[in-house]
PDB file of N, CA and C in Angstrom:
ATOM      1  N   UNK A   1      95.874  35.454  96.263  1.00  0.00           N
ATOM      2  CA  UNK A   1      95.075  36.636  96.544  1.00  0.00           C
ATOM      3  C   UNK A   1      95.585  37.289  97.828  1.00  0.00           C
ATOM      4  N   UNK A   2      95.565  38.997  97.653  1.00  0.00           N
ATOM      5  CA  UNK A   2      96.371  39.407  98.909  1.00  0.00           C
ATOM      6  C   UNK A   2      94.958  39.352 100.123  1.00  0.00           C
ATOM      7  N   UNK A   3      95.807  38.906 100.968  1.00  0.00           N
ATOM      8  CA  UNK A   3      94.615  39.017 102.614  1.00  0.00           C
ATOM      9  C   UNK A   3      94.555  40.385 103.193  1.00  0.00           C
ATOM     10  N   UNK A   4      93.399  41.194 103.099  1.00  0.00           N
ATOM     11  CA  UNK A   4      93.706  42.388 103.945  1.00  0.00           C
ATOM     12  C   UNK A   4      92.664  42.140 105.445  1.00  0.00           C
ATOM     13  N   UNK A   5      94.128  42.996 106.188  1.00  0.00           N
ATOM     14  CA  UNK A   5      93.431  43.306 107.542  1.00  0.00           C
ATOM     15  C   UNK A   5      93.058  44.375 107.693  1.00  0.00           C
ATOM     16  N   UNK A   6      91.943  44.701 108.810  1.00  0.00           N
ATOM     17  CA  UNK A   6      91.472  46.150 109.210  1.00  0.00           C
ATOM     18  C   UNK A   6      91.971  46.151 110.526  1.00  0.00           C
ATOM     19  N   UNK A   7      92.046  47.814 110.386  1.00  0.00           N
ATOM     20  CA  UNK A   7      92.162  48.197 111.606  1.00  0.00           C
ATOM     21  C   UNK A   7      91.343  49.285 111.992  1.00  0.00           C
ATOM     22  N   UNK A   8      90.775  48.968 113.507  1.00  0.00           N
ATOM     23  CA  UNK A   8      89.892  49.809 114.361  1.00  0.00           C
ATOM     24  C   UNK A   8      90.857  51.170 114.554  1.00  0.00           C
ATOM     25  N   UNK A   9      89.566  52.138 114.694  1.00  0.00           N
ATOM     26  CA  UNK A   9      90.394  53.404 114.860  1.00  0.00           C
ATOM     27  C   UNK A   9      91.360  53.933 115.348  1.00  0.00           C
ATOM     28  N   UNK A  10      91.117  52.848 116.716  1.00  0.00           N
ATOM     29  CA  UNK A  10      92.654  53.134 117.781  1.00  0.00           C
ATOM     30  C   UNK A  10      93.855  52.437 117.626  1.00  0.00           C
ATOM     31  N   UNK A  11      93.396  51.061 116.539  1.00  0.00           N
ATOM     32  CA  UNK A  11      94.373  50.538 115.932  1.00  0.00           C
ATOM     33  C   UNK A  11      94.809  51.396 114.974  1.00  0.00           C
ATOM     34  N   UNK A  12      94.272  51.990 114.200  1.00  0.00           N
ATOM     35  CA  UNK A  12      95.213  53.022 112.853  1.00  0.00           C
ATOM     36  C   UNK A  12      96.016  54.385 113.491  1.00  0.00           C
ATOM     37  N   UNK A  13      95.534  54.545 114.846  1.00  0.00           N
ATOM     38  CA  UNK A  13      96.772  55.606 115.566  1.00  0.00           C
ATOM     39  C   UNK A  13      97.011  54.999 115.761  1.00  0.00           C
ATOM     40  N   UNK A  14      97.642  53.912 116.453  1.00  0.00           N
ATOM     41  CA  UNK A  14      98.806  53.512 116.972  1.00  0.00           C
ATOM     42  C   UNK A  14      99.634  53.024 116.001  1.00  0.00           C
ATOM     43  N   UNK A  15      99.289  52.601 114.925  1.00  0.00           N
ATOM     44  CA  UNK A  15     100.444  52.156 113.763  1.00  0.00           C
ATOM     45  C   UNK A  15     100.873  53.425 112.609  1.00  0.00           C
ATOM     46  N   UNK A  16      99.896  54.687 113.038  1.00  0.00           N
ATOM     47  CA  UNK A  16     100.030  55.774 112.784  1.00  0.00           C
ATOM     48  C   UNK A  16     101.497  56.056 113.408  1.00  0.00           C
ATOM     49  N   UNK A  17     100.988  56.538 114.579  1.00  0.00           N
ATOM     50  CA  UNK A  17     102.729  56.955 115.725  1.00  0.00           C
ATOM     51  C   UNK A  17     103.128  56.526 115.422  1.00  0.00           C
ATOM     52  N   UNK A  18     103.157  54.796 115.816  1.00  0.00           N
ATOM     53  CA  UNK A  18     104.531  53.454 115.633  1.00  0.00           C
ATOM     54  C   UNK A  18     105.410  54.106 114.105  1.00  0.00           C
ATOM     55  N   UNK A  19     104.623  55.115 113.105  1.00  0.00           N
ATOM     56  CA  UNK A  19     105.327  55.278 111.705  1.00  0.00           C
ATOM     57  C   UNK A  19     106.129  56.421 112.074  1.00  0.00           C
ATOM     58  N   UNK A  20     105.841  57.301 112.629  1.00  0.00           N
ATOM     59  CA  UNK A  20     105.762  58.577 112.566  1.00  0.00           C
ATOM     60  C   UNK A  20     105.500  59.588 112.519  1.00  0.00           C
ATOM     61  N   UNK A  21     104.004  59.564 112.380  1.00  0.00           N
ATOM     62  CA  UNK A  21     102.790  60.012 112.372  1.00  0.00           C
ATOM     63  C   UNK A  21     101.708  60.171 113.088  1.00  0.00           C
ATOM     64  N   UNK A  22     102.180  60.980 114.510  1.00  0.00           N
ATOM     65  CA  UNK A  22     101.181  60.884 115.653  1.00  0.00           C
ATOM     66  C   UNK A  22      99.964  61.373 115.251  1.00  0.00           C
ATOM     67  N   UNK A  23      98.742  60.490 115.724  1.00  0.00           N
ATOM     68  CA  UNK A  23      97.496  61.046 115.312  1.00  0.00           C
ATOM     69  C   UNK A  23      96.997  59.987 116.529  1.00  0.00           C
ATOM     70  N   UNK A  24      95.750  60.758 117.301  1.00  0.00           N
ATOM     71  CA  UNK A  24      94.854  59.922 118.029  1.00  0.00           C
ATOM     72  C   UNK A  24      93.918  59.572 117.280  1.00  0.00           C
ATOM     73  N   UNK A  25      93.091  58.681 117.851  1.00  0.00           N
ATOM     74  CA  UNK A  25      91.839  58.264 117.613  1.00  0.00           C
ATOM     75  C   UNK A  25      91.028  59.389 117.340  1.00  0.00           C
ATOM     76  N   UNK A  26      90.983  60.596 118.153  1.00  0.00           N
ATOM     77  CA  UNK A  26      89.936  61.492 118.080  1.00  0.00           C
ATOM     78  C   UNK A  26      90.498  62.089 117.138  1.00  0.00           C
ATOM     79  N   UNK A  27      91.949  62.476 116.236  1.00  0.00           N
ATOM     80  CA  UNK A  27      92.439  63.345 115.601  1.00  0.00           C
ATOM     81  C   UNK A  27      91.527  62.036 114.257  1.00  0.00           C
ATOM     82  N   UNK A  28      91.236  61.437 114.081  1.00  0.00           N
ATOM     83  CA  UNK A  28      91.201  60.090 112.865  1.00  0.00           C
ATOM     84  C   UNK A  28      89.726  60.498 112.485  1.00  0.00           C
ATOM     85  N   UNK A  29      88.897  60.632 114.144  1.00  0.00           N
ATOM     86  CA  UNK A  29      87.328  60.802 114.412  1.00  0.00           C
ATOM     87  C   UNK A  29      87.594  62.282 113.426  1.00  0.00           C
ATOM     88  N   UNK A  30      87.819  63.310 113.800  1.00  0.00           N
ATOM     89  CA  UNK A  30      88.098  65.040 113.070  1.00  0.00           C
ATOM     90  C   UNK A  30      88.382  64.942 111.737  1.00  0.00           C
ATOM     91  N   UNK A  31      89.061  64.411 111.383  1.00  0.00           N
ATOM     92  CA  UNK A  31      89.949  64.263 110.238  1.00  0.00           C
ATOM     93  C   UNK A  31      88.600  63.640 109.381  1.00  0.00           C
ATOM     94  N   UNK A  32      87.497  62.362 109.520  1.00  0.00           N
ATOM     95  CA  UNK A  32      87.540  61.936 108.745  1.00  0.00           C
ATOM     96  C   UNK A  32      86.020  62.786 108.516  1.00  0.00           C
ATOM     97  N   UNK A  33      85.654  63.500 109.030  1.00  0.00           N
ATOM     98  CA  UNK A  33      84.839  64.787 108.946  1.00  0.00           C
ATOM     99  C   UNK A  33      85.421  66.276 108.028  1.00  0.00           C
ATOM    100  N   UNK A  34      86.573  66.710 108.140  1.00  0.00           N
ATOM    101  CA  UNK A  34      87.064  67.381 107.712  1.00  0.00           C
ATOM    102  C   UNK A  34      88.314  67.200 106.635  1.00  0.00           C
ATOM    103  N   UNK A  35      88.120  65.869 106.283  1.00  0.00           N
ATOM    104  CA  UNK A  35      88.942  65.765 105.537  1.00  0.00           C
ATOM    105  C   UNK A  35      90.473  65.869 105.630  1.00  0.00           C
ATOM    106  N   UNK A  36      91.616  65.145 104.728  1.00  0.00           N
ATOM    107  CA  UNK A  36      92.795  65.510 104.877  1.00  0.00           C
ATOM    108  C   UNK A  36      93.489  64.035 105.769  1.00  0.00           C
ATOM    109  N   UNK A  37      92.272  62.907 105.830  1.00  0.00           N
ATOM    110  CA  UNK A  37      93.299  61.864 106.722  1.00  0.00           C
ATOM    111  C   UNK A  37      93.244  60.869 105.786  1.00  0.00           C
ATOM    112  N   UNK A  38      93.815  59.709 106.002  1.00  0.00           N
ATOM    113  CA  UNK A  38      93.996  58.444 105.730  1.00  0.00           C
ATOM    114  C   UNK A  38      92.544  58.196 105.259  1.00  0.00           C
ATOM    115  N   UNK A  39      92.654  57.258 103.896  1.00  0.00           N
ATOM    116  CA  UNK A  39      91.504  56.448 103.276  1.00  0.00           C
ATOM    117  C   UNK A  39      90.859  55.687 104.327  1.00  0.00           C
ATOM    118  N   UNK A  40      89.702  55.636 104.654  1.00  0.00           N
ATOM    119  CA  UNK A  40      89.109  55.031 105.353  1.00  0.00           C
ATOM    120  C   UNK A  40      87.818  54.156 104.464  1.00  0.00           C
ATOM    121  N   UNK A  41      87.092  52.790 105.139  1.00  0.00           N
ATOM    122  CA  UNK A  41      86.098  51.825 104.679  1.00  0.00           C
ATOM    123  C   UNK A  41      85.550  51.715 105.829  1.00  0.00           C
ATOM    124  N   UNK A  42      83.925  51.539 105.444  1.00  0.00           N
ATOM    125  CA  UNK A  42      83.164  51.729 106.537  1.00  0.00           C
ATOM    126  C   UNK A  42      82.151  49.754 105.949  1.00  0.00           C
ATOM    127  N   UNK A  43      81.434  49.518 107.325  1.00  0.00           N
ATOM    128  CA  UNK A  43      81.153  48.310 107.410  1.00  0.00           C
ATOM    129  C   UNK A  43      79.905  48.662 108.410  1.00  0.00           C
ATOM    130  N   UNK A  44      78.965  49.122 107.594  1.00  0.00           N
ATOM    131  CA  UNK A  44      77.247  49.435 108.172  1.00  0.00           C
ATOM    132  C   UNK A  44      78.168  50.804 109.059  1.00  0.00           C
ATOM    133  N   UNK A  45      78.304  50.894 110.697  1.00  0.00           N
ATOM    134  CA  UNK A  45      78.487  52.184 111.194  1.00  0.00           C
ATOM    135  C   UNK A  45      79.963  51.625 111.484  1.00  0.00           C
ATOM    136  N   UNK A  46      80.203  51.012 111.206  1.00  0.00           N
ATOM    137  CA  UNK A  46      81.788  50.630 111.495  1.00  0.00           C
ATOM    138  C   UNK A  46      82.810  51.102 110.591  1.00  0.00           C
ATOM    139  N   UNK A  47      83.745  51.879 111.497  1.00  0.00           N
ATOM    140  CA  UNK A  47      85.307  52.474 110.610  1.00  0.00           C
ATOM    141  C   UNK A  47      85.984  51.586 110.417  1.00  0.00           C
ATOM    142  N   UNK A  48      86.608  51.252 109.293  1.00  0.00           N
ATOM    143  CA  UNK A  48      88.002  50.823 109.499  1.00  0.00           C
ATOM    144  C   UNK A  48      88.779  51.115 108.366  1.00  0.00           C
ATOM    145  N   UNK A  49      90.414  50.944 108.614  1.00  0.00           N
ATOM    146  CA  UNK A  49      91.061  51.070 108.268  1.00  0.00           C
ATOM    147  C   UNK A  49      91.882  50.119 107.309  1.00  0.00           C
ATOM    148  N   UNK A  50      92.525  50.098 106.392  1.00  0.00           N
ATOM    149  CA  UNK A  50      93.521  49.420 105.642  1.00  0.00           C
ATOM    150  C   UNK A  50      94.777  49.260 105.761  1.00  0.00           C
ATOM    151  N   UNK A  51      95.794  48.632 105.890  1.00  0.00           N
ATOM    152  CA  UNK A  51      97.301  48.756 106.033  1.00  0.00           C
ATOM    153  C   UNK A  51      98.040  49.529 104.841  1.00  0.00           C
ATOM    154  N   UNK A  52      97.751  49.405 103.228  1.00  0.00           N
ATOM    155  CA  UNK A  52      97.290  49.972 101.895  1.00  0.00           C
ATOM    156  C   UNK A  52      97.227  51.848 102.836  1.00  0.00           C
ATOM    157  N   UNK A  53      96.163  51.998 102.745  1.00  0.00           N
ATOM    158  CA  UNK A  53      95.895  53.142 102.809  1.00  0.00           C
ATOM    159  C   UNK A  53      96.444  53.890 103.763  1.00  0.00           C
ATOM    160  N   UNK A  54      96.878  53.223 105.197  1.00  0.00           N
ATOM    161  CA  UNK A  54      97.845  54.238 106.024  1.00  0.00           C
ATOM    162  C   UNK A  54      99.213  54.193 105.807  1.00  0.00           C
ATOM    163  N   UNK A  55      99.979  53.136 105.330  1.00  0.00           N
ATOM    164  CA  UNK A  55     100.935  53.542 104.404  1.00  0.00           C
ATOM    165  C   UNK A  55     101.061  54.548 103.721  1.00  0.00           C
ATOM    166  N   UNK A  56      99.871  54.731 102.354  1.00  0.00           N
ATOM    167  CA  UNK A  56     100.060  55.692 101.792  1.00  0.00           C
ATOM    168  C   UNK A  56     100.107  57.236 102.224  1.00  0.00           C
ATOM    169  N   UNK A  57      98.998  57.401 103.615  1.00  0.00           N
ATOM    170  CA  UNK A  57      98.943  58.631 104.320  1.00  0.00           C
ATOM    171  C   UNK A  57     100.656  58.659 104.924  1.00  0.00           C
ATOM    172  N   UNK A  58     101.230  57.796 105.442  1.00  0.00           N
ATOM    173  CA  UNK A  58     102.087  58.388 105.808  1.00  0.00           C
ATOM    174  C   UNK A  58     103.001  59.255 105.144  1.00  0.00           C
ATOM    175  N   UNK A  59     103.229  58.359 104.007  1.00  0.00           N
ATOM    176  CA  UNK A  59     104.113  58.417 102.565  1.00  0.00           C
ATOM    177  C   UNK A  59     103.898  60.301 102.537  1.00  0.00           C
ATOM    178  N   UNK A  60     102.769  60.233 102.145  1.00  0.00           N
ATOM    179  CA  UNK A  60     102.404  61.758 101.805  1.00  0.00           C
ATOM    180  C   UNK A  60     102.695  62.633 102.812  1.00  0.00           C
ATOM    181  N   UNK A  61     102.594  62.279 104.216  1.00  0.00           N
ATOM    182  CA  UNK A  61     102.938  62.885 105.316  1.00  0.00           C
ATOM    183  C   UNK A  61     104.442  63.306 105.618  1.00  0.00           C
ATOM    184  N   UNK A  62     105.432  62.619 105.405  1.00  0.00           N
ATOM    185  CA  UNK A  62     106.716  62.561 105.420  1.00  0.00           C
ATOM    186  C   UNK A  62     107.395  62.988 104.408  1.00  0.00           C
ATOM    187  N   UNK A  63     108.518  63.821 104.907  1.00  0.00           N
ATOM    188  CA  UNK A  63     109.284  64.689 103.678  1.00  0.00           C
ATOM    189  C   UNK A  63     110.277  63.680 103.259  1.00  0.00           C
ATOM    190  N   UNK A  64     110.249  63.610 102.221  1.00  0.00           N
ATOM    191  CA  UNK A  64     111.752  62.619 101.241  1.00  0.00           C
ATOM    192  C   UNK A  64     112.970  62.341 102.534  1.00  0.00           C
ATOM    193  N   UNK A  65     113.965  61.214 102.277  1.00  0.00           N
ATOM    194  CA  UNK A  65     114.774  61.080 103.167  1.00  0.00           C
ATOM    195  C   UNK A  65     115.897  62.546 103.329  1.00  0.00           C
ATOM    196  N   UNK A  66     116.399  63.087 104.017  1.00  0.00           N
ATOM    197  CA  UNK A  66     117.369  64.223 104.157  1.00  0.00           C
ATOM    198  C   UNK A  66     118.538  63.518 105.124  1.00  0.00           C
ATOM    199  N   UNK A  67     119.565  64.409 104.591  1.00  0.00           N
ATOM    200  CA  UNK A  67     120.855  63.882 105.015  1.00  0.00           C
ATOM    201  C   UNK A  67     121.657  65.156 105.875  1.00  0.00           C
ATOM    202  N   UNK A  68     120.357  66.610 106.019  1.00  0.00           N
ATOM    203  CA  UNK A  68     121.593  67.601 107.187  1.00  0.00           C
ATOM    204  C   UNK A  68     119.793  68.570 106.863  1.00  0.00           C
ATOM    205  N   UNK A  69     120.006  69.181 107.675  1.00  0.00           N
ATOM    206  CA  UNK A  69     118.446  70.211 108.001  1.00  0.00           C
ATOM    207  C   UNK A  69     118.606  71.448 106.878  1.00  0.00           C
ATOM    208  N   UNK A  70     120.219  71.388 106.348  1.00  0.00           N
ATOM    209  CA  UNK A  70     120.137  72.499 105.033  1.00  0.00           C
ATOM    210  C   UNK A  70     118.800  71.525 103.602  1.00  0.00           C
ATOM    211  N   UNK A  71     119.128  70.683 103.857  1.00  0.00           N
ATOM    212  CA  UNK A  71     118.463  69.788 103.300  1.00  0.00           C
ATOM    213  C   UNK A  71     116.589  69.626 103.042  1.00  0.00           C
ATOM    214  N   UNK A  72     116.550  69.647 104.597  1.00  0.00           N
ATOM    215  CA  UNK A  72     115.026  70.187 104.655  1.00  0.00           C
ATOM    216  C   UNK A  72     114.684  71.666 104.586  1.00  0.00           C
ATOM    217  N   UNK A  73     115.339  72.648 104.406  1.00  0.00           N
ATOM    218  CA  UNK A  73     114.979  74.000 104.017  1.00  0.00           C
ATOM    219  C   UNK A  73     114.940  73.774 102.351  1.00  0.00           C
ATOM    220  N   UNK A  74     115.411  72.859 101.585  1.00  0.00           N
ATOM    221  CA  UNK A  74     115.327  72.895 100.145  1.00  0.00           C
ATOM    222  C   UNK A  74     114.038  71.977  99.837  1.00  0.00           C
ATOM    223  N   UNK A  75     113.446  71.219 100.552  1.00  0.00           N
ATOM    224  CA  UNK A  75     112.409  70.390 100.641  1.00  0.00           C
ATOM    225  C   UNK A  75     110.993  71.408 100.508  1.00  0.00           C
ATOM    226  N   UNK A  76     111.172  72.424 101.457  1.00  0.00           N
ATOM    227  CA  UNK A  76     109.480  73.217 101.572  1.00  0.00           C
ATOM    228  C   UNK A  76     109.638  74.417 100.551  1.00  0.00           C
ATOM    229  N   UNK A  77     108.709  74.475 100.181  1.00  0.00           N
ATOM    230  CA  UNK A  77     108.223  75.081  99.132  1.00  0.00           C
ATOM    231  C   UNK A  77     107.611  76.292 100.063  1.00  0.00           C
TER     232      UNK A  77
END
């Protein structure tokens, strides 16, 4: 059976950045009001986070690998 860990809010920015994906704590706090961040699980008033689910935010966050910046002009739509 897989073991999951959580992570506290200030833990999911920092493994946020550590990806590539700068986001503070307060950008996580905004976000999860307005929608548009990482899957979040709550525990009575407690946030937390999944390793699963900020993976996947990043995934979505990040453009495909590119190999020259002509590259990323064919990427955006």
């Amino acid at each position: 059976m897989v073991e999951l860990k959580f992570l506290t809010t200030k833990q999911a920015a920092d493994y946020l950045s550590a990806n590539g994906v700068r986001r503070t704590s307060g950008s996580l706090e905004v976000l999860r009001v307005t929608g548009g961040g990482p899957k979040f699980r709550k525990d009575g008033r407690r946030v937390v986070y999944d390793f699963l689910s900020l993976d996947e935010y990043i995934t979505a966050r990040l453009s495909p690998p590119l190999t020259s910046t002509s590259d990323h002009a064919q990427v955006e739509v």
